[in-house]
PDB file of N, CA and C in Angstrom:
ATOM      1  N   UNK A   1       0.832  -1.195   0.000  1.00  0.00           N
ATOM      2  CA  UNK A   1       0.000   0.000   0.000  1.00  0.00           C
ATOM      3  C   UNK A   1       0.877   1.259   0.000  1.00  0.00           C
ATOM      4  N   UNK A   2       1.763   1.197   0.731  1.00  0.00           N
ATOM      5  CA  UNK A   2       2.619   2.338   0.997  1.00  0.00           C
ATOM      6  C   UNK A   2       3.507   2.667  -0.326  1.00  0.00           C
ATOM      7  N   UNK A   3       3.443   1.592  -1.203  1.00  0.00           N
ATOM      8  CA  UNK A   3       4.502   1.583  -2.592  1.00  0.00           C
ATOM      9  C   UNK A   3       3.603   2.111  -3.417  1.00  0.00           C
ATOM     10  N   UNK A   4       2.136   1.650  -3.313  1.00  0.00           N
ATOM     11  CA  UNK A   4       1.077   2.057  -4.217  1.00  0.00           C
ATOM     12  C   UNK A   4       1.447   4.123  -4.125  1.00  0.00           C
ATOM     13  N   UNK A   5       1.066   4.722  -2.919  1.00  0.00           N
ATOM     14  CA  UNK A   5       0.917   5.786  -2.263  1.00  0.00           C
ATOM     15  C   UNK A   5       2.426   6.846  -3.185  1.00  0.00           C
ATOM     16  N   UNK A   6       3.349   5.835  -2.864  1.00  0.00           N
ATOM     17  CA  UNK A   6       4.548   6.162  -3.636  1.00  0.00           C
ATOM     18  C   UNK A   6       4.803   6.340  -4.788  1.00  0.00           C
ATOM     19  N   UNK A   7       3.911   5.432  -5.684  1.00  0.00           N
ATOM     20  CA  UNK A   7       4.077   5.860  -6.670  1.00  0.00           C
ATOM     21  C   UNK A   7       3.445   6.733  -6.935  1.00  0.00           C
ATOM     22  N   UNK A   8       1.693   6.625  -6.750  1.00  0.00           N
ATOM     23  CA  UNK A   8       0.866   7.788  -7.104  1.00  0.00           C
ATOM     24  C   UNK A   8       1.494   9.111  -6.804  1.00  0.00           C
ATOM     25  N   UNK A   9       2.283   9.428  -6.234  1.00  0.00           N
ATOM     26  CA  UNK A   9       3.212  10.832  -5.136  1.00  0.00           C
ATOM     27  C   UNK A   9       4.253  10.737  -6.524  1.00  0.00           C
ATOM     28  N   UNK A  10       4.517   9.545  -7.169  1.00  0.00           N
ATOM     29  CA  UNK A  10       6.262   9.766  -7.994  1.00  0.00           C
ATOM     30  C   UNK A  10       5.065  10.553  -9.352  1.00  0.00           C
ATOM     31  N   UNK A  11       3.750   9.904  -9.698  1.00  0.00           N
ATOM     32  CA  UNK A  11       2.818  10.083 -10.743  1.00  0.00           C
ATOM     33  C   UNK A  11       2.788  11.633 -11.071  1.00  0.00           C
ATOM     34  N   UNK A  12       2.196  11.712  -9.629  1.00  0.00           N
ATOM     35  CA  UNK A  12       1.681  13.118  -9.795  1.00  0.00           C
ATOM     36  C   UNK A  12       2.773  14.482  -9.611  1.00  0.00           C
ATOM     37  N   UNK A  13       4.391  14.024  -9.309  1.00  0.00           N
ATOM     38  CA  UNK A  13       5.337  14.869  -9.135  1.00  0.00           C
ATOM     39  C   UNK A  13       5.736  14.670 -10.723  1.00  0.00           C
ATOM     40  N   UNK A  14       5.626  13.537 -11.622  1.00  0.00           N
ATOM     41  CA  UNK A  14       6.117  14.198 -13.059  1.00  0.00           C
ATOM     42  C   UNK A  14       4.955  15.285 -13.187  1.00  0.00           C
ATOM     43  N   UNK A  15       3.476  14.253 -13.465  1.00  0.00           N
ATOM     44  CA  UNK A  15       2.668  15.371 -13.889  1.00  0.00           C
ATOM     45  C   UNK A  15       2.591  16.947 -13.270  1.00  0.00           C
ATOM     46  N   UNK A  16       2.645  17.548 -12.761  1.00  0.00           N
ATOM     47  CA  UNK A  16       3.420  18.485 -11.872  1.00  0.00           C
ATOM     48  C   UNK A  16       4.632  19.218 -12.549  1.00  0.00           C
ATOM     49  N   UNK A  17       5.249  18.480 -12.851  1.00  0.00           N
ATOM     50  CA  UNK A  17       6.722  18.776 -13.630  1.00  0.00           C
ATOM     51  C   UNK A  17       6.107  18.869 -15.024  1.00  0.00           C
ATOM     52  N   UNK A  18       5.440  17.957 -15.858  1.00  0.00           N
ATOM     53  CA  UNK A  18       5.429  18.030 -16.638  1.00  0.00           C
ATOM     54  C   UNK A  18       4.625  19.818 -17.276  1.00  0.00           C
ATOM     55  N   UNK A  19       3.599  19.560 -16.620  1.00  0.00           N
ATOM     56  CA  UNK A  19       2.909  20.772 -16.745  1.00  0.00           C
ATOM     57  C   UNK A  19       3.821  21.953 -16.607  1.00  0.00           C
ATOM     58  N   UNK A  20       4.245  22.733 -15.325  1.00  0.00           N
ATOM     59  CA  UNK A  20       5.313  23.111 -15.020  1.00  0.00           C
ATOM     60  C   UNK A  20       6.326  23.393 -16.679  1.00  0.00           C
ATOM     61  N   UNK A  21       6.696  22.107 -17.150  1.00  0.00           N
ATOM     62  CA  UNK A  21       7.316  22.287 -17.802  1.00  0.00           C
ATOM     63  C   UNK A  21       7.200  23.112 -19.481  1.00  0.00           C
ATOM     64  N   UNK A  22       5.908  22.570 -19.654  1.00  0.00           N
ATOM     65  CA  UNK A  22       5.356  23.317 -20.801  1.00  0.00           C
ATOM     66  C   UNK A  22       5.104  24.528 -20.701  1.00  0.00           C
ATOM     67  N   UNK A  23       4.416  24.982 -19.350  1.00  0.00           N
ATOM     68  CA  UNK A  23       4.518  26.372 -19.109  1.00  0.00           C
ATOM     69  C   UNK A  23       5.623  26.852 -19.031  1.00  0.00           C
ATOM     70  N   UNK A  24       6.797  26.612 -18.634  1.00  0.00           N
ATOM     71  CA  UNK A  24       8.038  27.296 -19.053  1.00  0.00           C
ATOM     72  C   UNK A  24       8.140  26.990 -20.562  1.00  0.00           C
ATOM     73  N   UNK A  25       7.918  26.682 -21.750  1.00  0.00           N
ATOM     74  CA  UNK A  25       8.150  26.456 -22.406  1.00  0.00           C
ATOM     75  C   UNK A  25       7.194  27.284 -23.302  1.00  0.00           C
ATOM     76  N   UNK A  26       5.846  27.777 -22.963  1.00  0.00           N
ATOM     77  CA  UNK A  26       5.158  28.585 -23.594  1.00  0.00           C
ATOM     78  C   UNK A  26       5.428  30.495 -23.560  1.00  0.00           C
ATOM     79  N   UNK A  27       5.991  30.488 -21.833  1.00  0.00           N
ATOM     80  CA  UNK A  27       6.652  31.658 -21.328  1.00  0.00           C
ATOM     81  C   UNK A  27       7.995  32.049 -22.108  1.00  0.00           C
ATOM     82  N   UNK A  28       8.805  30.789 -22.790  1.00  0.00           N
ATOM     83  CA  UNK A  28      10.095  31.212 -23.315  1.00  0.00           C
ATOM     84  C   UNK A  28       9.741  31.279 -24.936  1.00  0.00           C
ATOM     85  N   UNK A  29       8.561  30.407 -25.555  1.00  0.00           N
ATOM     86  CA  UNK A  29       8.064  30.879 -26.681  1.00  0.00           C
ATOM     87  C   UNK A  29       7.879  32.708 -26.833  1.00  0.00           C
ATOM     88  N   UNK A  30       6.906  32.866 -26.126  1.00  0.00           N
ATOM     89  CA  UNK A  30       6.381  34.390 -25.812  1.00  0.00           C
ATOM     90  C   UNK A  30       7.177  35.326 -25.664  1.00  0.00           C
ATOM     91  N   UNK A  31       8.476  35.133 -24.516  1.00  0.00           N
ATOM     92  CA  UNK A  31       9.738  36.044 -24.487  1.00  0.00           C
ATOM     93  C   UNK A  31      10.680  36.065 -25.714  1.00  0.00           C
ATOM     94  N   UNK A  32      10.559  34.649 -26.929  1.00  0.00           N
ATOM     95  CA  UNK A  32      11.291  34.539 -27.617  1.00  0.00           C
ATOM     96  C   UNK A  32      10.941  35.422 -28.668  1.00  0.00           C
ATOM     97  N   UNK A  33       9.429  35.501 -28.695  1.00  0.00           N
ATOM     98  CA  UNK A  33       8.527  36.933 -29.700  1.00  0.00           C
ATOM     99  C   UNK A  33       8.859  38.155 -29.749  1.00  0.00           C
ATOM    100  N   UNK A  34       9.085  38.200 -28.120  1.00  0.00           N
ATOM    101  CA  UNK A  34       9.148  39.211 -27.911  1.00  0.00           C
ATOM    102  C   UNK A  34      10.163  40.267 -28.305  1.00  0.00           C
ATOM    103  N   UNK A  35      11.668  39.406 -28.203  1.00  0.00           N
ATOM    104  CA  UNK A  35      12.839  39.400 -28.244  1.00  0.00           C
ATOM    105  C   UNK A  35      13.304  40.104 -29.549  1.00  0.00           C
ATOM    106  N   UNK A  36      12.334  39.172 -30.001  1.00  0.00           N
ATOM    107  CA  UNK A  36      12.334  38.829 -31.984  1.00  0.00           C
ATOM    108  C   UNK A  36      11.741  40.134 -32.086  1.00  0.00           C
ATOM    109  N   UNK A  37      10.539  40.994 -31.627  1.00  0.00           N
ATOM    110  CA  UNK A  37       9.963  42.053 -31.750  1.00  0.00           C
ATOM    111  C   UNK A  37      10.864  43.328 -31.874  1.00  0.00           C
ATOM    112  N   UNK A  38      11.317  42.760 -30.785  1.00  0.00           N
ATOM    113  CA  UNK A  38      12.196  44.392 -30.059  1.00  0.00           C
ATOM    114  C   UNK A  38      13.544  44.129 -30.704  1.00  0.00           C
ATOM    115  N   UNK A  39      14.180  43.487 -31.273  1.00  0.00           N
ATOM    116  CA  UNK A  39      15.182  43.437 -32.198  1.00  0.00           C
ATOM    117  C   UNK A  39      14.707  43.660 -33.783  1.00  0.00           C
ATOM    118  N   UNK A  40      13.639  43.982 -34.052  1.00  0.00           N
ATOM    119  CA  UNK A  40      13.408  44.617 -35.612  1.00  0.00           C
ATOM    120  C   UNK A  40      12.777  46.355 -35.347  1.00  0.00           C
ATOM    121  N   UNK A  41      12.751  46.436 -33.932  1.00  0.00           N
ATOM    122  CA  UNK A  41      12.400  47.663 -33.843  1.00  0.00           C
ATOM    123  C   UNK A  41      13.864  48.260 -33.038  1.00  0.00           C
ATOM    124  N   UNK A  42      14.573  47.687 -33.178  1.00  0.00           N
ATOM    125  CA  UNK A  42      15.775  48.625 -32.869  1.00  0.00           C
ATOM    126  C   UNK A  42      16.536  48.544 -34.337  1.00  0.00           C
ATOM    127  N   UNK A  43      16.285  47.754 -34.954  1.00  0.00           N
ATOM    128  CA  UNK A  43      16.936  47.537 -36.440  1.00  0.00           C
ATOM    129  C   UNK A  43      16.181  48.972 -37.041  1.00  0.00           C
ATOM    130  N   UNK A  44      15.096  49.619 -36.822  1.00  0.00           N
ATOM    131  CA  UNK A  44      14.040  50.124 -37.478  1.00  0.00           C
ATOM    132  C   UNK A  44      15.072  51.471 -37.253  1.00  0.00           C
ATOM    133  N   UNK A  45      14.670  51.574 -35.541  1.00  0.00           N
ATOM    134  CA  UNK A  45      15.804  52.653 -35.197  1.00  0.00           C
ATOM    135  C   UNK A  45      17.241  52.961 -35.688  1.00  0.00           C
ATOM    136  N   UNK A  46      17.684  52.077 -35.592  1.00  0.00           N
ATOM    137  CA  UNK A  46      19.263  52.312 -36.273  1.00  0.00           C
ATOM    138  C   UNK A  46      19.404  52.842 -37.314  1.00  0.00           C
ATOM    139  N   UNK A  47      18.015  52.470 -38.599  1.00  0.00           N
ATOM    140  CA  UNK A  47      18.381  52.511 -39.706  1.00  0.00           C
ATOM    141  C   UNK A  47      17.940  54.107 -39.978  1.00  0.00           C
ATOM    142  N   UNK A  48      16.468  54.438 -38.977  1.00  0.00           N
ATOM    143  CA  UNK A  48      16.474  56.099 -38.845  1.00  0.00           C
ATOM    144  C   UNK A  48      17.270  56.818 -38.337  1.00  0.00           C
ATOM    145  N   UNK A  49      17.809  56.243 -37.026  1.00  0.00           N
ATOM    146  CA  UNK A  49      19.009  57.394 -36.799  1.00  0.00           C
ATOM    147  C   UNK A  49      20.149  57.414 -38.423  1.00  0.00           C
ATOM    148  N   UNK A  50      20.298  56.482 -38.745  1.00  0.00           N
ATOM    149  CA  UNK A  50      21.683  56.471 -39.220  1.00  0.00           C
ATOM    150  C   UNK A  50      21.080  57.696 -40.966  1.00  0.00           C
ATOM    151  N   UNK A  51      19.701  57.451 -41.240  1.00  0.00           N
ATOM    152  CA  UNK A  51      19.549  58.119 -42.411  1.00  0.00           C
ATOM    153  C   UNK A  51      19.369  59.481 -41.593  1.00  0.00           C
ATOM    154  N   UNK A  52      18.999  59.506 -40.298  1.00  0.00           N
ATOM    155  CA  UNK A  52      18.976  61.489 -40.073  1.00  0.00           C
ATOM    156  C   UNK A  52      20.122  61.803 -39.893  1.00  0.00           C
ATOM    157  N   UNK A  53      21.568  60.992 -39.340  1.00  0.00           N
ATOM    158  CA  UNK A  53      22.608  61.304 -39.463  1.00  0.00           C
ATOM    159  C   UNK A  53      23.194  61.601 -40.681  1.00  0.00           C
ATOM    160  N   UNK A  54      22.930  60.793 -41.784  1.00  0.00           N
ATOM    161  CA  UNK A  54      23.354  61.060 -43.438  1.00  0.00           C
ATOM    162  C   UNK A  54      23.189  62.780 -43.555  1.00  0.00           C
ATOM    163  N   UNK A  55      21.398  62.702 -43.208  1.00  0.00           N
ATOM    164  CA  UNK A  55      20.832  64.041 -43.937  1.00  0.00           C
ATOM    165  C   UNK A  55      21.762  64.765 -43.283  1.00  0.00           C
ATOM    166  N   UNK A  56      21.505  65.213 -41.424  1.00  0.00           N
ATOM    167  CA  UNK A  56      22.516  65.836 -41.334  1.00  0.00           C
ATOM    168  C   UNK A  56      23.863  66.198 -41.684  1.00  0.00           C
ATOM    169  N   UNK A  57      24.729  65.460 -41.894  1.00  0.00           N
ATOM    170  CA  UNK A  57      26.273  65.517 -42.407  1.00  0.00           C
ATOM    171  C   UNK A  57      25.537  66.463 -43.753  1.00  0.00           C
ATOM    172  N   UNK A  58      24.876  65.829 -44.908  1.00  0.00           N
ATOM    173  CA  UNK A  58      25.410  66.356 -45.538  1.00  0.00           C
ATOM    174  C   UNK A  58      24.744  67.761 -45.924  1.00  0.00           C
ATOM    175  N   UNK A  59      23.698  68.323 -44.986  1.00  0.00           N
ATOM    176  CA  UNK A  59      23.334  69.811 -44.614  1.00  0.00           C
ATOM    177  C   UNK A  59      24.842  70.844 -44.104  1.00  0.00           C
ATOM    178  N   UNK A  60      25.179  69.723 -43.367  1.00  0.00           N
ATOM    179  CA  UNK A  60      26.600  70.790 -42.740  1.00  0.00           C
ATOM    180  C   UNK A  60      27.457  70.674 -43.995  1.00  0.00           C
ATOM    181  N   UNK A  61      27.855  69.670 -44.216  1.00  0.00           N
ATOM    182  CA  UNK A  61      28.862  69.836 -45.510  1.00  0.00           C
ATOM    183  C   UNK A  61      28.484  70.924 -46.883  1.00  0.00           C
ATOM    184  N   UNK A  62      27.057  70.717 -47.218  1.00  0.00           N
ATOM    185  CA  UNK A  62      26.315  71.751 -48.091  1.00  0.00           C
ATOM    186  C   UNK A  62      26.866  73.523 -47.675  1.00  0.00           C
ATOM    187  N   UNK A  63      26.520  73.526 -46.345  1.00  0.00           N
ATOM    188  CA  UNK A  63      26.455  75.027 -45.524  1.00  0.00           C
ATOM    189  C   UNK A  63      27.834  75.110 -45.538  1.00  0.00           C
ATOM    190  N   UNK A  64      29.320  74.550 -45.214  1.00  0.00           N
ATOM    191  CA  UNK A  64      30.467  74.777 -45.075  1.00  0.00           C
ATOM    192  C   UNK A  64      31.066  74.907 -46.198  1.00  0.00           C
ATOM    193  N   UNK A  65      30.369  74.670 -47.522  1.00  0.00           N
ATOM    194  CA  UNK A  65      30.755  74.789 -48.938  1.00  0.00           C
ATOM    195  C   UNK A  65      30.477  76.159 -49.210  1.00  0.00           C
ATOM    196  N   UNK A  66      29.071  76.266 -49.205  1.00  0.00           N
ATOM    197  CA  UNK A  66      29.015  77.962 -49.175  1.00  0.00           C
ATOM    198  C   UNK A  66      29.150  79.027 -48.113  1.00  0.00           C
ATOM    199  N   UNK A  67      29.452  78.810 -47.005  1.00  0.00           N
ATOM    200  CA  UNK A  67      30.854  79.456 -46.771  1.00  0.00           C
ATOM    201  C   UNK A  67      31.827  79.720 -47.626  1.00  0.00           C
ATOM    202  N   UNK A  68      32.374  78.519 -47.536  1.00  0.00           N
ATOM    203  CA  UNK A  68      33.398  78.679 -48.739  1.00  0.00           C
ATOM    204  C   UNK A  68      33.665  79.265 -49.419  1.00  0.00           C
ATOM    205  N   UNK A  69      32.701  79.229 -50.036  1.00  0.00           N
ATOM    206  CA  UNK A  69      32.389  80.581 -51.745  1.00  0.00           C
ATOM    207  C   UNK A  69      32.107  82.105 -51.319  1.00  0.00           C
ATOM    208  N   UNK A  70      31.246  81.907 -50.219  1.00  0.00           N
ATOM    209  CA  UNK A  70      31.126  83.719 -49.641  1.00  0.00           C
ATOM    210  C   UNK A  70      32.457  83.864 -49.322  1.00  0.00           C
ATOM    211  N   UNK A  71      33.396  83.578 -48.783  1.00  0.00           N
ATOM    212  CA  UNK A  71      34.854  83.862 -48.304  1.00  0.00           C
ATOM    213  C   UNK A  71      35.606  84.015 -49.378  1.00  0.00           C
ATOM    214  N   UNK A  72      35.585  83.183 -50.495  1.00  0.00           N
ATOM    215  CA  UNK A  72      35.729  83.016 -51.400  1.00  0.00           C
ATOM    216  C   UNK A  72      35.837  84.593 -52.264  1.00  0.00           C
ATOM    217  N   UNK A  73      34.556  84.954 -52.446  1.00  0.00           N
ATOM    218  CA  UNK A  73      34.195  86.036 -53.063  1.00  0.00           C
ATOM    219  C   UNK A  73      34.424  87.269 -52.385  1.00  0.00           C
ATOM    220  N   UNK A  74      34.426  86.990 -51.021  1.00  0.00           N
ATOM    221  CA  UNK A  74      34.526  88.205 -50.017  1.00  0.00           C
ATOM    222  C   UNK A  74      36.196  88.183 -50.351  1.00  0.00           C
ATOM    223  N   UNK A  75      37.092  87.156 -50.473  1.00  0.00           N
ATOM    224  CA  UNK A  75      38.372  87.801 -50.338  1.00  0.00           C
ATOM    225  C   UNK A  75      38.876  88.504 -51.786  1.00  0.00           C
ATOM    226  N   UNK A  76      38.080  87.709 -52.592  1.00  0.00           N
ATOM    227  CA  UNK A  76      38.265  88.103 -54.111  1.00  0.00           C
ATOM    228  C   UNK A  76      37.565  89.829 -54.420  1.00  0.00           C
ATOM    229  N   UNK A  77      36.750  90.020 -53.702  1.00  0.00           N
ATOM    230  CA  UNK A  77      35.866  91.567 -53.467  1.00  0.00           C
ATOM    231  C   UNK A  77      37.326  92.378 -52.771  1.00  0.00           C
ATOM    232  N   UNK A  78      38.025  92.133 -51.513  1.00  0.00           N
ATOM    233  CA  UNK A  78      39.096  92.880 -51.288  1.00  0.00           C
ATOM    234  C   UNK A  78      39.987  92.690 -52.102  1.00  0.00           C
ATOM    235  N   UNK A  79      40.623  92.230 -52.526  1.00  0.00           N
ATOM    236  CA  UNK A  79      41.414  91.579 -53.579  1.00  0.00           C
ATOM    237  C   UNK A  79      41.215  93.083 -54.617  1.00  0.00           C
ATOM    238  N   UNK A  80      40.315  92.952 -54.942  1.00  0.00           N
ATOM    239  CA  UNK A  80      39.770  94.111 -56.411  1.00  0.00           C
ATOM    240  C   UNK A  80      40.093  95.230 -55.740  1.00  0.00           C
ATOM    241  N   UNK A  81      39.439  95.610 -54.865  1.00  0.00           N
ATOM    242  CA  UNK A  81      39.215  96.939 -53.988  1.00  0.00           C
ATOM    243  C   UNK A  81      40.861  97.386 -53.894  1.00  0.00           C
ATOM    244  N   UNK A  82      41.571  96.780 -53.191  1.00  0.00           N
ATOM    245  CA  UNK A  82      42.866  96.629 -53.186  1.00  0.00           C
ATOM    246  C   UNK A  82      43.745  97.414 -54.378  1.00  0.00           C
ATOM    247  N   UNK A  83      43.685  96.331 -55.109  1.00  0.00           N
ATOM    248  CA  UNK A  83      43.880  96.631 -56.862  1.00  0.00           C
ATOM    249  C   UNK A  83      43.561  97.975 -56.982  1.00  0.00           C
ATOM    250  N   UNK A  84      42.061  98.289 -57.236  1.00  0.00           N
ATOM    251  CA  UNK A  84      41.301  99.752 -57.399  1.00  0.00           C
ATOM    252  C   UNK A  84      42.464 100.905 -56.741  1.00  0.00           C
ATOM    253  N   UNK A  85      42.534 100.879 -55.410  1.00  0.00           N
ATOM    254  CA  UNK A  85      43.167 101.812 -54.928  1.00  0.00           C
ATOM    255  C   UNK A  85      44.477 102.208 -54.958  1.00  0.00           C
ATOM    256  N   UNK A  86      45.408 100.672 -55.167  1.00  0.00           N
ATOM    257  CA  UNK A  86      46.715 101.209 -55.891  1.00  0.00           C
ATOM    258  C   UNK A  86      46.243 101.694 -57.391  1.00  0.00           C
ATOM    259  N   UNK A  87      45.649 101.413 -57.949  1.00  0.00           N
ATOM    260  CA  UNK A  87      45.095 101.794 -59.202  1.00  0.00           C
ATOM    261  C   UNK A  87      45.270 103.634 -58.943  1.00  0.00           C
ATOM    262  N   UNK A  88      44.660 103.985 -58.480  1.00  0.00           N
ATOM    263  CA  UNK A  88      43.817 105.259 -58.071  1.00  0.00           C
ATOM    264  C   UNK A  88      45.324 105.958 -57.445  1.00  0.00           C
ATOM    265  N   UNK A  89      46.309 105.361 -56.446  1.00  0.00           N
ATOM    266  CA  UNK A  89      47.301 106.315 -55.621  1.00  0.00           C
ATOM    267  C   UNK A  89      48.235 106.161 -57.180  1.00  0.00           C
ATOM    268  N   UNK A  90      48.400 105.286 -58.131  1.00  0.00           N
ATOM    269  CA  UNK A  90      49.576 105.480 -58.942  1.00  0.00           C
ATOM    270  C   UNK A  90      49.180 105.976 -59.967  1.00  0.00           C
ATOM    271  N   UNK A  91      47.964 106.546 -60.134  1.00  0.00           N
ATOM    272  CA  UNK A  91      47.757 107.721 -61.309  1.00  0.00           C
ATOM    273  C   UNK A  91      47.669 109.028 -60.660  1.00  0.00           C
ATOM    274  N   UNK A  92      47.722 109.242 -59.316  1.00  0.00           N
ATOM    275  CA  UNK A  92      47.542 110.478 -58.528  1.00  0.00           C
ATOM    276  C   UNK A  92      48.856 110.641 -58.362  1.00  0.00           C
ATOM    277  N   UNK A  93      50.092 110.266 -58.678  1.00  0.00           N
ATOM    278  CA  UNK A  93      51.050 110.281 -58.708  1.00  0.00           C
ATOM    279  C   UNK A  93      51.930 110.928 -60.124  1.00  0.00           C
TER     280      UNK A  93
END
C-alpha cells in the first residue's frame, strides 16, 4: 500500500513537472517573440538614426561649402578693392 501511495506521489510529481514544464516552455516561446519584436524595432531605429545622421552631415557639408564661396568672393571683393586703390594712388602720382 505504501509503494502504491509512492508511486501515485512519484505520478503526480512528473505530472506536476510536466505541466510546469510546458509552461516554461510557452513563457520562453512568448519572451522569444518578444525578443524577436524588439530586435526589428531597434533595427528600425538604427536605420532612422543612421539616415537622419546622413541628412545631417550632408546639410553641414552643403552650408560649409558655401561658406566657402562667400569667403571666397569676399576675399576676391578685397582683392579688387585693393587693386582699385593702388590703381587710383599710382595715377595720382
Amino acid at each position: 500500500m505504501v509503494g502504491q501511495f509512492m508511486e501515485k506521489a512519484d505520478c503526480n510529481m512528473v505530472d506536476k513537472m510536466t505541466k510546469q514544464a510546458l509552461k516554461n516552455e510557452e513563457v520562453w516561446e512568448i519572451e522569444k517573440h518578444e525578443l524577436i519584436m524588439e530586435k526589428d524595432q531597434l533595427r528600425a531605429r538604427w536605420r532612422f538614426s543612421q539616415s537622419c545622421c546622413n541628412a545631417l552631415q550632408s546639410i553641414v557639408k552643403n552650408e560649409l561649402e558655401e561658406k566657402k564661396r562667400v569667403w571666397i568672393v569676399v576675399v576676391c571683393l578685397i582683392g579688387t578693392l585693393v587693386a582699385m586703390l593702388f590703381g587710383v594712388i599710382l595715377e595720382m602720382k
